[in-house]
N, C-alpha and C. Protein backbone atom coordinates (compact mmCIF):
# COMPACT_ATOMS: atom_id res chain seq x y z
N UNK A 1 66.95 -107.51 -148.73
CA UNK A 1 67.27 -106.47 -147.76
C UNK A 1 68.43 -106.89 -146.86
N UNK A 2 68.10 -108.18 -146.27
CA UNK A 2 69.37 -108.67 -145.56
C UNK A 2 70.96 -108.65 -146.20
N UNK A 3 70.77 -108.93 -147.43
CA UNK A 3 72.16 -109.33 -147.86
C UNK A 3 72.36 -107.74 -148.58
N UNK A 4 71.38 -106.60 -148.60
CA UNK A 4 72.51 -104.74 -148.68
C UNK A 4 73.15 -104.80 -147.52
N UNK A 5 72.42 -105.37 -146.14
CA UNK A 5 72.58 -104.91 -144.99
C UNK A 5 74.03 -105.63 -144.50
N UNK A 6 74.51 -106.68 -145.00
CA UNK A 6 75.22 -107.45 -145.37
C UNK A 6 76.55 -106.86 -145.51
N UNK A 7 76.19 -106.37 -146.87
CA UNK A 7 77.22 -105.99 -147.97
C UNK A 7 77.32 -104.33 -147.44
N UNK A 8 77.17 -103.77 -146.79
CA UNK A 8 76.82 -102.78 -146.25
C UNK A 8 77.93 -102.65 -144.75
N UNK A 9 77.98 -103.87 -144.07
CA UNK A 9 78.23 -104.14 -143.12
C UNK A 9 79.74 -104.22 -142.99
N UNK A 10 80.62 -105.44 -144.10
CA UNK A 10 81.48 -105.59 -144.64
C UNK A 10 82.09 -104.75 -145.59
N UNK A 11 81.65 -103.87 -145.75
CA UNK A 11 81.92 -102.32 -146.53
C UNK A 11 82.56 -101.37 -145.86
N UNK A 12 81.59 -101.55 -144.48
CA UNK A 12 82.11 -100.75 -143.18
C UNK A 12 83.07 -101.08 -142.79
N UNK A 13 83.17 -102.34 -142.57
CA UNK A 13 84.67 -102.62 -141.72
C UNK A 13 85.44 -102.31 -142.31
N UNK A 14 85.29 -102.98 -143.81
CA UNK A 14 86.93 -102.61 -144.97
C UNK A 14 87.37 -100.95 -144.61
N UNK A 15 86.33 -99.94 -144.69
CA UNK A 15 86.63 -98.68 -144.29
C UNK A 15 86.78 -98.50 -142.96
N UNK A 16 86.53 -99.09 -142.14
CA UNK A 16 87.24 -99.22 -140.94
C UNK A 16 88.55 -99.80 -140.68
N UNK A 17 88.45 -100.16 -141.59
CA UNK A 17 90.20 -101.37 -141.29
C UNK A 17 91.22 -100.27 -141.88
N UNK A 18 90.79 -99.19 -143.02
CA UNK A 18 91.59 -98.31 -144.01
C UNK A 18 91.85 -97.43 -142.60
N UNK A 19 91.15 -97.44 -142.14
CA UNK A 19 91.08 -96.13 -140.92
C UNK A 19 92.22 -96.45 -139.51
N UNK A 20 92.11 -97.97 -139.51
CA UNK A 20 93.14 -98.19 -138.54
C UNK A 20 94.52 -98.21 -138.93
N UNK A 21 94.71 -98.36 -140.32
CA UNK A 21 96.23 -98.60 -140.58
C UNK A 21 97.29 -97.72 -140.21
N UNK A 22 98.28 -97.98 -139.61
CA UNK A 22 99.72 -97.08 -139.53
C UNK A 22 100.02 -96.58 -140.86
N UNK A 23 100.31 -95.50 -140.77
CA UNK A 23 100.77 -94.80 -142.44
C UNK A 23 102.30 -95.40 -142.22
N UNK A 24 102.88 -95.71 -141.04
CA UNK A 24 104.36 -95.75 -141.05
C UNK A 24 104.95 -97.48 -141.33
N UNK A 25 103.87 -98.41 -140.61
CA UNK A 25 103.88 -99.65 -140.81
C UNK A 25 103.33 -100.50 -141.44
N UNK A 26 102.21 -99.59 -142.43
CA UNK A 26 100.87 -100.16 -143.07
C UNK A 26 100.71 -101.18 -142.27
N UNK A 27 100.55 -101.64 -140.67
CA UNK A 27 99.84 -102.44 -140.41
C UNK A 27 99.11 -102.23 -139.09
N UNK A 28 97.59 -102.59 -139.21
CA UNK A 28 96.89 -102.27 -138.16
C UNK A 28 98.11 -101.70 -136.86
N UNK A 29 97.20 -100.53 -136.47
CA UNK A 29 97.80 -99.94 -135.18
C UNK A 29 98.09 -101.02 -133.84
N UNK A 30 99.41 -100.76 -133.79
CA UNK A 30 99.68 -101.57 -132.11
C UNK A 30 99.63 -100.70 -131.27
N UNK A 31 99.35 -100.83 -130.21
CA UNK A 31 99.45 -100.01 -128.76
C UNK A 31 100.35 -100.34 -127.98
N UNK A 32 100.74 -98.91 -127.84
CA UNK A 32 99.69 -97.69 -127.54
C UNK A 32 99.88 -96.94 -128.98
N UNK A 33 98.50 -96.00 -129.17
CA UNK A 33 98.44 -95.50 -130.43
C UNK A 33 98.56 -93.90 -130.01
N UNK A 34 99.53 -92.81 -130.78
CA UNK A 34 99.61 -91.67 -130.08
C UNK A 34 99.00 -90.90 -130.97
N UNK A 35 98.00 -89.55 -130.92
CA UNK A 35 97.85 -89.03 -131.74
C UNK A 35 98.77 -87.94 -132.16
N UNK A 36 98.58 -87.85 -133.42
CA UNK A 36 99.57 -85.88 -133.08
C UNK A 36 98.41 -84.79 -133.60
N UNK A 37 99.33 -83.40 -133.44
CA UNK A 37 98.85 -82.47 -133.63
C UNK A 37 97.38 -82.18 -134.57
N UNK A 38 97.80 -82.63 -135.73
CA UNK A 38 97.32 -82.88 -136.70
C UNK A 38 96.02 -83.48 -136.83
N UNK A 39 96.24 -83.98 -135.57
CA UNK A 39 94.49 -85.52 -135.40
C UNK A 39 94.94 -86.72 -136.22
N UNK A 40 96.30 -86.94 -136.97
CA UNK A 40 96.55 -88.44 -137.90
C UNK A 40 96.89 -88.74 -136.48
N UNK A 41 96.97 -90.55 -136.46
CA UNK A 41 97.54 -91.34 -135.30
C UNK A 41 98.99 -91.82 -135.97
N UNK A 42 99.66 -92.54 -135.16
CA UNK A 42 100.69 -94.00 -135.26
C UNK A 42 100.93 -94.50 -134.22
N UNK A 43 101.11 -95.53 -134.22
CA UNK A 43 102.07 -96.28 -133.41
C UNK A 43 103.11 -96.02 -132.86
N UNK A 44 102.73 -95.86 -131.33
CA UNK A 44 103.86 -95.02 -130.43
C UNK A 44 105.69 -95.90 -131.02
N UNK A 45 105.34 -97.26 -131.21
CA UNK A 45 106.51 -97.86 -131.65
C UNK A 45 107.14 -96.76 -132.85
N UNK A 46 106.08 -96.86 -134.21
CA UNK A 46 106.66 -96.44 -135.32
C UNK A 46 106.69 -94.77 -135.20
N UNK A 47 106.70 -93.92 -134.01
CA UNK A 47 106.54 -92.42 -133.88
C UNK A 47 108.19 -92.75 -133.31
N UNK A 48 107.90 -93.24 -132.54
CA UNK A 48 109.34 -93.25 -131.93
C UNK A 48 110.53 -93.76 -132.93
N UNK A 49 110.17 -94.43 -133.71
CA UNK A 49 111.23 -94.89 -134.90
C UNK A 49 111.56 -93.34 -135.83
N UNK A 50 110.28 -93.06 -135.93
CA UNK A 50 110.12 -91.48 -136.69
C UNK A 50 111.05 -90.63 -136.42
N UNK A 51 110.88 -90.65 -134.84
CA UNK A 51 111.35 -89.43 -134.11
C UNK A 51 113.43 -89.51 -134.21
N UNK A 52 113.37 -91.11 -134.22
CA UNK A 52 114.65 -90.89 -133.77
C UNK A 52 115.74 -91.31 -135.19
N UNK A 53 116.45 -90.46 -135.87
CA UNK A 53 116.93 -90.35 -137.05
C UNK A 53 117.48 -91.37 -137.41
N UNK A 54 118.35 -92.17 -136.23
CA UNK A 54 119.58 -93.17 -136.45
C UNK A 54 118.54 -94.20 -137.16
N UNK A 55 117.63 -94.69 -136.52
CA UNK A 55 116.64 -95.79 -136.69
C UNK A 55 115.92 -96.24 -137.92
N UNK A 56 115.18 -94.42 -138.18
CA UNK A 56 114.29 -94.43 -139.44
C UNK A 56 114.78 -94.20 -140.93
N UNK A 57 115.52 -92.82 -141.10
CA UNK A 57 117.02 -92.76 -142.26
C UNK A 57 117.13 -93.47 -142.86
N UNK A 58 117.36 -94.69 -142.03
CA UNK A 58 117.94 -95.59 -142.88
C UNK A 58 116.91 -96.87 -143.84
N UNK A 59 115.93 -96.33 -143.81
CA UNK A 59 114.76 -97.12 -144.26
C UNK A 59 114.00 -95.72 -144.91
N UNK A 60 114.24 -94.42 -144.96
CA UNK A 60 113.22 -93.49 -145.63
C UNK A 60 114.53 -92.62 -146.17
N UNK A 61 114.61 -91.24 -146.42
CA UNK A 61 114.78 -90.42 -147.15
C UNK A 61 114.08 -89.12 -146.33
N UNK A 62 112.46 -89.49 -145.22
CA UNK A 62 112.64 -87.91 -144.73
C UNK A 62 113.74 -87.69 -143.69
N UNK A 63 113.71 -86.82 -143.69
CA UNK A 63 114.44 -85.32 -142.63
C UNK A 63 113.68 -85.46 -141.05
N UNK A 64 114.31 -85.34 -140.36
CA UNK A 64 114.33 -85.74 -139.20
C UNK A 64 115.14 -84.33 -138.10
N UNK A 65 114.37 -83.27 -137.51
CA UNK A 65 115.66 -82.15 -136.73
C UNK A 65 115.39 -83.01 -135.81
N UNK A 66 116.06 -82.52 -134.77
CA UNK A 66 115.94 -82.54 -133.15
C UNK A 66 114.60 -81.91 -132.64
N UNK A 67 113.68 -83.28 -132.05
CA UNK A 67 112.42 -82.63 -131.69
C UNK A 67 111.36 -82.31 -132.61
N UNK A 68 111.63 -82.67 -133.53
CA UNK A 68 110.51 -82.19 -134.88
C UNK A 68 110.33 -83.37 -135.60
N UNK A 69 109.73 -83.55 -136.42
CA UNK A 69 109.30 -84.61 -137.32
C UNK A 69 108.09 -84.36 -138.45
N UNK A 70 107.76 -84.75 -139.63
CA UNK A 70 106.64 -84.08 -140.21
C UNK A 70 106.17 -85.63 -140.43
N UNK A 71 104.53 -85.22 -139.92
CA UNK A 71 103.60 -86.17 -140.47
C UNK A 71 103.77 -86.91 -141.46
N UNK A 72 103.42 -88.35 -141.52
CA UNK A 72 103.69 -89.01 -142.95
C UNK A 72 102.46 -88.99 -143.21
N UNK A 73 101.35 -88.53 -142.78
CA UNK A 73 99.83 -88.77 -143.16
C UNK A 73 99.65 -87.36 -144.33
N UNK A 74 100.14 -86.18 -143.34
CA UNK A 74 99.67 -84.87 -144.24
C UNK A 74 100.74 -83.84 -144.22
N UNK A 75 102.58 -84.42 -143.95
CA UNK A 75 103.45 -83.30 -143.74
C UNK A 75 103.47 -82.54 -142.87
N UNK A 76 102.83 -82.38 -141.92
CA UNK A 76 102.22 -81.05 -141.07
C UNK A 76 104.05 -81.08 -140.21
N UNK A 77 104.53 -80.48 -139.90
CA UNK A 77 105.45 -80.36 -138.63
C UNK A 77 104.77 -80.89 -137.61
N UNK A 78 105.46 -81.85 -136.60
CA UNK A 78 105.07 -81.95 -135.69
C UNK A 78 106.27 -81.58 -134.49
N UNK A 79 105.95 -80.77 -133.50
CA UNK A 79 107.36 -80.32 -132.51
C UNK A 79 106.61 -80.89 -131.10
N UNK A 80 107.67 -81.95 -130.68
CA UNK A 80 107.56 -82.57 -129.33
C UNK A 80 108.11 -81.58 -128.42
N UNK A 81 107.83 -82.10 -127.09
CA UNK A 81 107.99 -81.68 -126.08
C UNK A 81 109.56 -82.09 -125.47
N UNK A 82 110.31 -81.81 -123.93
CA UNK A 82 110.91 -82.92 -123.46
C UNK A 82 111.01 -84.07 -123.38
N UNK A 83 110.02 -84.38 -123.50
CA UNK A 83 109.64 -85.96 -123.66
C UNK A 83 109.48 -86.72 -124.36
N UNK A 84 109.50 -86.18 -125.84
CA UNK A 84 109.34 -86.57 -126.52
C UNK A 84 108.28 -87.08 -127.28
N UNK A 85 108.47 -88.49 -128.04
CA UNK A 85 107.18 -89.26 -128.38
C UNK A 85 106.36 -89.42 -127.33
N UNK A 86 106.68 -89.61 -126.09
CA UNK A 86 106.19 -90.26 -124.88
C UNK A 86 105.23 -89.33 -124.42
N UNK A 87 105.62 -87.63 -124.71
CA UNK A 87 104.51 -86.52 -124.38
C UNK A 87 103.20 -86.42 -125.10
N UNK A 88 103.19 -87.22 -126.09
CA UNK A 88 101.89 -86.66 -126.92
C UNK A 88 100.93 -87.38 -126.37
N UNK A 89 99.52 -87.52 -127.03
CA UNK A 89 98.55 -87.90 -126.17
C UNK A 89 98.23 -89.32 -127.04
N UNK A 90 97.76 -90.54 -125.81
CA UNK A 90 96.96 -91.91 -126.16
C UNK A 90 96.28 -91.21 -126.87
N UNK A 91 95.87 -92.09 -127.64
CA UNK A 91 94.07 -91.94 -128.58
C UNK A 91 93.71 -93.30 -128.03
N UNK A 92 92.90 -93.27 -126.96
CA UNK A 92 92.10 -94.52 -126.28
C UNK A 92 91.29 -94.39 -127.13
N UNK A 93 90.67 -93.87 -127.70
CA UNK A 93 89.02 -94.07 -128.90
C UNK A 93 90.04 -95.55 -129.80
N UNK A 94 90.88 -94.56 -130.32
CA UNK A 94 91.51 -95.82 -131.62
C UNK A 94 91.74 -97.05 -131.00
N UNK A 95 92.24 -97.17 -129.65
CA UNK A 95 92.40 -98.17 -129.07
C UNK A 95 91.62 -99.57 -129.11
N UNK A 96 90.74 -98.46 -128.67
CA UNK A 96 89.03 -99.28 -127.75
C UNK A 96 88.49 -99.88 -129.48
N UNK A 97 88.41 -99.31 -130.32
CA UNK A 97 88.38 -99.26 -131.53
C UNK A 97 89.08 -100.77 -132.11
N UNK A 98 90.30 -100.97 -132.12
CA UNK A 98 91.51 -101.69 -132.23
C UNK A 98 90.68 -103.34 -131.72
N UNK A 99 90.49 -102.85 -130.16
CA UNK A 99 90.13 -104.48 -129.27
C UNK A 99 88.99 -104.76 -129.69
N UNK A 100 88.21 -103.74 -130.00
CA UNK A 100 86.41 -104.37 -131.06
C UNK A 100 86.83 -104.85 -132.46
N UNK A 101 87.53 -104.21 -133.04
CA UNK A 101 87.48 -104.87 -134.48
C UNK A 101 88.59 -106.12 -134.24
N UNK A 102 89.56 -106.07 -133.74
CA UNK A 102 90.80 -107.11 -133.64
C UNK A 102 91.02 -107.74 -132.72
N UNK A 103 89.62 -108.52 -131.76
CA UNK A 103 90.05 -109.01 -130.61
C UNK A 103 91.31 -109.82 -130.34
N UNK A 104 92.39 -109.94 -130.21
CA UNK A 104 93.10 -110.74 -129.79
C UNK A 104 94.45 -110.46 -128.09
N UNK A 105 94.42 -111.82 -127.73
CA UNK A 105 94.88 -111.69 -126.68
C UNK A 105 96.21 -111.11 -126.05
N UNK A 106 96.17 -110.11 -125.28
CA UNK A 106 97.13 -109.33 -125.13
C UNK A 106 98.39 -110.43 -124.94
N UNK A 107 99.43 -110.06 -126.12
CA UNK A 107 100.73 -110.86 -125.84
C UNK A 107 101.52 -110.70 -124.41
N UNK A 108 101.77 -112.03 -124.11
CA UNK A 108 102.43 -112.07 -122.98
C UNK A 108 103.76 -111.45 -123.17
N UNK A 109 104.27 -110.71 -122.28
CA UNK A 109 105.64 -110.04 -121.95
C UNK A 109 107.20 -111.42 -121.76
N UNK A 110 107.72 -111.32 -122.37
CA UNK A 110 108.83 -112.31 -122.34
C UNK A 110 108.86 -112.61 -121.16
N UNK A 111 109.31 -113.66 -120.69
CA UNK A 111 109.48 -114.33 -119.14
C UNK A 111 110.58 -113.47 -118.60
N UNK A 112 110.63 -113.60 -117.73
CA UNK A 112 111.05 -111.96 -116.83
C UNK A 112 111.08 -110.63 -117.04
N UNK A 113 110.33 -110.64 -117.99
CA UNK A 113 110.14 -108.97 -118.16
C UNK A 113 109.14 -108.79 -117.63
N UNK A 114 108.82 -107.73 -116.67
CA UNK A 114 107.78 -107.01 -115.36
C UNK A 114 107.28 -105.98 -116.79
N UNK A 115 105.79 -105.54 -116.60
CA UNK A 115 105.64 -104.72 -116.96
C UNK A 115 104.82 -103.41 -116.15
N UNK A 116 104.44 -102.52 -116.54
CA UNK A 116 103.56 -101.45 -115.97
C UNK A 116 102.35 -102.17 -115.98
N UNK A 117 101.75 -102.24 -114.41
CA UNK A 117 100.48 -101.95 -113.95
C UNK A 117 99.61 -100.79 -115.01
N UNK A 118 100.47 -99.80 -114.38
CA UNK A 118 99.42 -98.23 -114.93
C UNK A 118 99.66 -98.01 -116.07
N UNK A 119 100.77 -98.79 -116.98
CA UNK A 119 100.74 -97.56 -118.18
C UNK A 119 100.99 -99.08 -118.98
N UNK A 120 99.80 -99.24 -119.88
CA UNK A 120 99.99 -100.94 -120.24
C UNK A 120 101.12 -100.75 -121.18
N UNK A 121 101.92 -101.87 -121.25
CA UNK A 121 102.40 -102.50 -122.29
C UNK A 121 104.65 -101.74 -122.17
N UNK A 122 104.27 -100.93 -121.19
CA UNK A 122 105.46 -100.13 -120.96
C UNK A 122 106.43 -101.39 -119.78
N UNK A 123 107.82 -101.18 -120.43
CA UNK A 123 108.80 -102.31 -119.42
C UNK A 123 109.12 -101.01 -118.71
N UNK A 124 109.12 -101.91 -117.00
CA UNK A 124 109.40 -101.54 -116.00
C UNK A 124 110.94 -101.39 -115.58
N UNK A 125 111.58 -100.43 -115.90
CA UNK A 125 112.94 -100.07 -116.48
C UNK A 125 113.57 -99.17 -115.41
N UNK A 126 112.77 -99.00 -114.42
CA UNK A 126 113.68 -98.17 -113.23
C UNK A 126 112.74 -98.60 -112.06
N UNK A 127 113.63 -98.25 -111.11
CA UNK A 127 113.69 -99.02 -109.51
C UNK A 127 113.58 -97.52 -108.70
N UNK A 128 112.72 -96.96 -108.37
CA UNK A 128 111.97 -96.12 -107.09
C UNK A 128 112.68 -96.65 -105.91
N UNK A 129 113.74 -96.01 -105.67
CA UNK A 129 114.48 -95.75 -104.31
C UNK A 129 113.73 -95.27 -103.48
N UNK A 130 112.61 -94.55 -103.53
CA UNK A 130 112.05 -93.76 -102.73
C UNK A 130 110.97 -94.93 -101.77
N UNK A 131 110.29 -95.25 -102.81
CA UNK A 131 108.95 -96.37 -102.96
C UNK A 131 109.62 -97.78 -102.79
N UNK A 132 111.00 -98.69 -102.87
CA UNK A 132 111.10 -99.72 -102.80
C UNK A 132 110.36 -100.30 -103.97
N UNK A 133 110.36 -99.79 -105.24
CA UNK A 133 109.39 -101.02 -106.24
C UNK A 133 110.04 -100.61 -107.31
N UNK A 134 109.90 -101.54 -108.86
CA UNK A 134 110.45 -101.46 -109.92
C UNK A 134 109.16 -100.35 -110.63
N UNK A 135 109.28 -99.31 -111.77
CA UNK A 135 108.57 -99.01 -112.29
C UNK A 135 108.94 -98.71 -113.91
N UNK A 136 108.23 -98.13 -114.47
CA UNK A 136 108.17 -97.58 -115.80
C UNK A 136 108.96 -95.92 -115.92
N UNK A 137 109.26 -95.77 -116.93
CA UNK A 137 109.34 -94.23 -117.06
C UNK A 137 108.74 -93.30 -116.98
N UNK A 138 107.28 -93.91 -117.61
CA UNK A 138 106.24 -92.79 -117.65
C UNK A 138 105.61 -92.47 -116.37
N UNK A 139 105.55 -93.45 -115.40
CA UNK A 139 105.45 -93.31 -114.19
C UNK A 139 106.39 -92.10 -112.85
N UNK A 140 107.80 -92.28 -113.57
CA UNK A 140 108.62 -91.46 -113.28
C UNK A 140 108.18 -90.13 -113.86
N UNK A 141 107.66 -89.81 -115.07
CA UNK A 141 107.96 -88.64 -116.21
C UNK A 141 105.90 -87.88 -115.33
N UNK A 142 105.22 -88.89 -116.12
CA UNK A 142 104.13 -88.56 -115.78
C UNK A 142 102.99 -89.03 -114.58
N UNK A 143 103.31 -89.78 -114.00
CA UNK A 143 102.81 -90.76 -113.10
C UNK A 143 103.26 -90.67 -111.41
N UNK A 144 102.94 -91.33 -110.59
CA UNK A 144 102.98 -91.18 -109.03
C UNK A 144 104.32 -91.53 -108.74
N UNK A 145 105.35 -91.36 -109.55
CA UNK A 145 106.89 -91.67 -109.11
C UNK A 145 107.60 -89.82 -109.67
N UNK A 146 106.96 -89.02 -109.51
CA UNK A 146 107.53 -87.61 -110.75
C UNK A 146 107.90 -87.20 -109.46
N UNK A 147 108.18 -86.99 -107.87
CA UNK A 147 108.83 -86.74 -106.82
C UNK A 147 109.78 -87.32 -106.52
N UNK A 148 109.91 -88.75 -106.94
CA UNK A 148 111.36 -89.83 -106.29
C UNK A 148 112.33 -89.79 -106.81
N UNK A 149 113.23 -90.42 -106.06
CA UNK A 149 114.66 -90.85 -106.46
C UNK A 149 114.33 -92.00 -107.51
N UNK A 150 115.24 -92.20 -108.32
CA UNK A 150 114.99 -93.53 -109.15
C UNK A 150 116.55 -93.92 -109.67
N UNK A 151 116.49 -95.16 -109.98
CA UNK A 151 117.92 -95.04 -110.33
C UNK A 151 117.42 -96.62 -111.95
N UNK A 152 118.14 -96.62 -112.87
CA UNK A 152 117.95 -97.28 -113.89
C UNK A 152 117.91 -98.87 -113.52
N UNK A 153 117.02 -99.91 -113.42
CA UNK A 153 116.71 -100.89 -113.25
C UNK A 153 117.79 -102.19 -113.19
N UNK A 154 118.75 -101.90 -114.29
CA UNK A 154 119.92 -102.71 -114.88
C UNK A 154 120.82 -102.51 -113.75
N UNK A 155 120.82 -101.11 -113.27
CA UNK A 155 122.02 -100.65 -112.37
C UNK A 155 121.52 -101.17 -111.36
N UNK A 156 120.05 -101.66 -110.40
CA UNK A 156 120.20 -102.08 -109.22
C UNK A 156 119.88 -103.72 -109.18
N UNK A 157 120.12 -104.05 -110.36
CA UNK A 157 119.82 -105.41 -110.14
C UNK A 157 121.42 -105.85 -110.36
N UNK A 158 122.50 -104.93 -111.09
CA UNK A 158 124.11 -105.50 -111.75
C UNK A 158 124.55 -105.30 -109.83
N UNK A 159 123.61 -104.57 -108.75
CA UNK A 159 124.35 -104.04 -107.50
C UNK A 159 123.73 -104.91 -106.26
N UNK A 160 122.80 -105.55 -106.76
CA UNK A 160 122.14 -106.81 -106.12
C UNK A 160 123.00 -108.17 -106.55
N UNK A 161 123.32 -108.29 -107.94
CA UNK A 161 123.78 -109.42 -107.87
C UNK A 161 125.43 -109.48 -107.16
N UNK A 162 126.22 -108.07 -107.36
CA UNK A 162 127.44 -107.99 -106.91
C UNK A 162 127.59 -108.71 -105.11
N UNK A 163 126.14 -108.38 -104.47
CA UNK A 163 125.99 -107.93 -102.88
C UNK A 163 125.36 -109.74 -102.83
N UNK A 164 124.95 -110.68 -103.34
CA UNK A 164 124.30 -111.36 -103.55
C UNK A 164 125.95 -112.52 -103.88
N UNK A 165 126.63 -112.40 -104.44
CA UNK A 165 128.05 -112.97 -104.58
C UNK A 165 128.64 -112.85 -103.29
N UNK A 166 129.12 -112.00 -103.19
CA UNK A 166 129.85 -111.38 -101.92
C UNK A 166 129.24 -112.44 -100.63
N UNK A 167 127.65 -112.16 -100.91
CA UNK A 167 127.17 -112.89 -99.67
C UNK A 167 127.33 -114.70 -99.90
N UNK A 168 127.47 -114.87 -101.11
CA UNK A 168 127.38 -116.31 -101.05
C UNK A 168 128.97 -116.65 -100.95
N UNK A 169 129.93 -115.79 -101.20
CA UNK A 169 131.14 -116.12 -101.14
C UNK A 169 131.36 -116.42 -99.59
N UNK A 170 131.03 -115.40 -98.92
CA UNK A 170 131.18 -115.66 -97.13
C UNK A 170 130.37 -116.60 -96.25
N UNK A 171 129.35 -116.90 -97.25
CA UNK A 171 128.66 -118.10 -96.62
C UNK A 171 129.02 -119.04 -96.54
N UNK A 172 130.03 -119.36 -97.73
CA UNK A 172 130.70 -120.51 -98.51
C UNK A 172 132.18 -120.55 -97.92
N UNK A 173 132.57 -119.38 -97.24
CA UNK A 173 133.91 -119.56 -96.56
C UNK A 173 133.58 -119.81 -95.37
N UNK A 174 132.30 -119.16 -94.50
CA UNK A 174 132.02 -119.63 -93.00
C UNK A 174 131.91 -121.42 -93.13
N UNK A 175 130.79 -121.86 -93.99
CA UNK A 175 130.24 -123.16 -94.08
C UNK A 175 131.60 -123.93 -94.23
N UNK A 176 132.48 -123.68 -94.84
CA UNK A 176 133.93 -124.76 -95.27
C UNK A 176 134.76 -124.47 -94.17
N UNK A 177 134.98 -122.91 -93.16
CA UNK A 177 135.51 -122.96 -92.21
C UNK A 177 134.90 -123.82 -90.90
N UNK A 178 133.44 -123.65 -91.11
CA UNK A 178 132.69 -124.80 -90.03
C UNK A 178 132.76 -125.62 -90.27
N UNK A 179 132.75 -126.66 -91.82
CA UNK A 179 133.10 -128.04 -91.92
C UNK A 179 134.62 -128.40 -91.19
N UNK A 180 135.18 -127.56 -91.63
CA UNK A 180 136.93 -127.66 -91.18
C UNK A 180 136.90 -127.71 -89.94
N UNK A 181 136.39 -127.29 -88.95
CA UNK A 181 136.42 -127.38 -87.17
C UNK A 181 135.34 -128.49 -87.13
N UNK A 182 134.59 -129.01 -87.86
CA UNK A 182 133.64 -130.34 -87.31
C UNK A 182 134.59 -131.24 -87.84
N UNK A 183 135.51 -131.28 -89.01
CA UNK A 183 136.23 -132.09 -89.21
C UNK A 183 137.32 -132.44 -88.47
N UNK A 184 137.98 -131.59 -87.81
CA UNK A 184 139.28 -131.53 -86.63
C UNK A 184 138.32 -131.77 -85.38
N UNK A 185 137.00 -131.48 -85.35
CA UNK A 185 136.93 -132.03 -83.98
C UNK A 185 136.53 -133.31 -83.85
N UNK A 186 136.31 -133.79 -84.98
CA UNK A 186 135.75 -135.12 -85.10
C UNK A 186 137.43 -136.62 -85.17
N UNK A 187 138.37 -135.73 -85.49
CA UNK A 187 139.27 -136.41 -85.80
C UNK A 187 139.88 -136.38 -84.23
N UNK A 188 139.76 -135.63 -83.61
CA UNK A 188 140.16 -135.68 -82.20
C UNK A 188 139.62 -136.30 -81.51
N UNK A 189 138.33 -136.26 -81.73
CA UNK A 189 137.25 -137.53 -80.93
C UNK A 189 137.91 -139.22 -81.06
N UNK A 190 138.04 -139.42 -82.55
CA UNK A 190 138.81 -140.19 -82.95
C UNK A 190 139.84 -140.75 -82.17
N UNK A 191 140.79 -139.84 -82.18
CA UNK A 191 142.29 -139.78 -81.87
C UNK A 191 141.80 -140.46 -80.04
N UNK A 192 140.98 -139.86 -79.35
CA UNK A 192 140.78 -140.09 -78.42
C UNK A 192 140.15 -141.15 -77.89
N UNK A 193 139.01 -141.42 -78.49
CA UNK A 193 138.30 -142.56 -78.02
C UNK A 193 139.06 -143.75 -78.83
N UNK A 194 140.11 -143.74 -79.89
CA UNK A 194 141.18 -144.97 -79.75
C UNK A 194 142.18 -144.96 -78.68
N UNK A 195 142.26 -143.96 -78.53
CA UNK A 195 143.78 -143.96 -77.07
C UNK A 195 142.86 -144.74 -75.84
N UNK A 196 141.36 -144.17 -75.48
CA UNK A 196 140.81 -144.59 -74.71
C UNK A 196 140.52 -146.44 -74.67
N UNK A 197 140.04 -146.81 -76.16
CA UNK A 197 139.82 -148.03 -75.97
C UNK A 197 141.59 -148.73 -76.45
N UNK A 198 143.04 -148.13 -76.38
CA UNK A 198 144.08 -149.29 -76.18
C UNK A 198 144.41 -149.33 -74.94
N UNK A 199 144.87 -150.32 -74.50
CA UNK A 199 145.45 -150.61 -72.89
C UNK A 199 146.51 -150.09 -72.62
């Protein structure tokens, strides 16, 4: 009885594992996993490869309009929003799904790359003028930044380092203009306390 229950068990997963695969990457789903219309999932990575012609083309043969894409699971059309890949919906089930069958530890983000608090696994790619903090897009698009100013992340850090030069340049001309007057006043001290000690 133990070893149907067994063989039974390991039966399941294999059909569980068929169930997680990307049709686009044949390999277990990464997250975030988006569903579409249709109820098939992928990999927000490999939807977005889908979506965007330059990328995928060149590795497939389908057709690709503006905003459209057809299922690789069942053909269906799929028509995004403004937003794109980014509009459709998580499938947290597949997710939650994903961390039970495949525990492994969420990869660390390259050394200086910030990521989203709220929206896992998303780089923090724009700077909230409004809020003073770095954030995500989706935060901007769908999240507690969809009122602010924002300006692209690259642009206020290329305007920090410009302001950040500037400042070390004038620090570096005060500090050498202050060495230069401790140096002349020191040479006068000089000049003086020898005149003082000849007869």
């Amino acid at each position: 009885l133990s070893f149907k229950i067994g063989c039974l068990q390991v039966g399941g997963l294999m059909d569980l594992e068929k169930q997680l695969i990307c049709p686009i990457c044949l390999e277990i789903f990464s997250k975030p996993v988006v569903i579409l219309p249709c109820q098939h999932n992928l990999c927000r990575k490999c939807a977005n490869e889908l979506y965007q012609p330059s990328l995928f083309q060149a590795r497939t043969t389908m057709t690709v309009n503006s905003g459209r894409f057809r299922c690789p699971a069942c053909n269906q059309e799929v028509v995004l929003d403004r937003h794109g890949v980014y509009g459709l919906q998580r499938n947290l089930l597949v997710e939650n799904i994903i961390d039970v069958y495949n525990p492994s530890p969420a990869p660390l983000p390259p050394q200086g790359q910030l990521t989203c608090a709220e929206h896992e696994g998303e780089k923090m790619n724009i700077y909230c003028l409004t809020c003073l903090t770095p954030t995500c897009s989706l935060c901007k698009v769908f999240g507690s930044h969809q009122t602010c100013e924002v300006r692209p992340l690259t642009d206020i850090c290329q305007h920090t380092k410009r302001w950040v030069t500037v400042a070390q340049v004038v620090v570096g001309r005060l500090l050498i203009e202050r060495l230069g007057v401790r140096s002349q006043y020191l040479t006068m001290c000089r000049s003086v306390l020898g005149q003082d000690t000849e007869p």
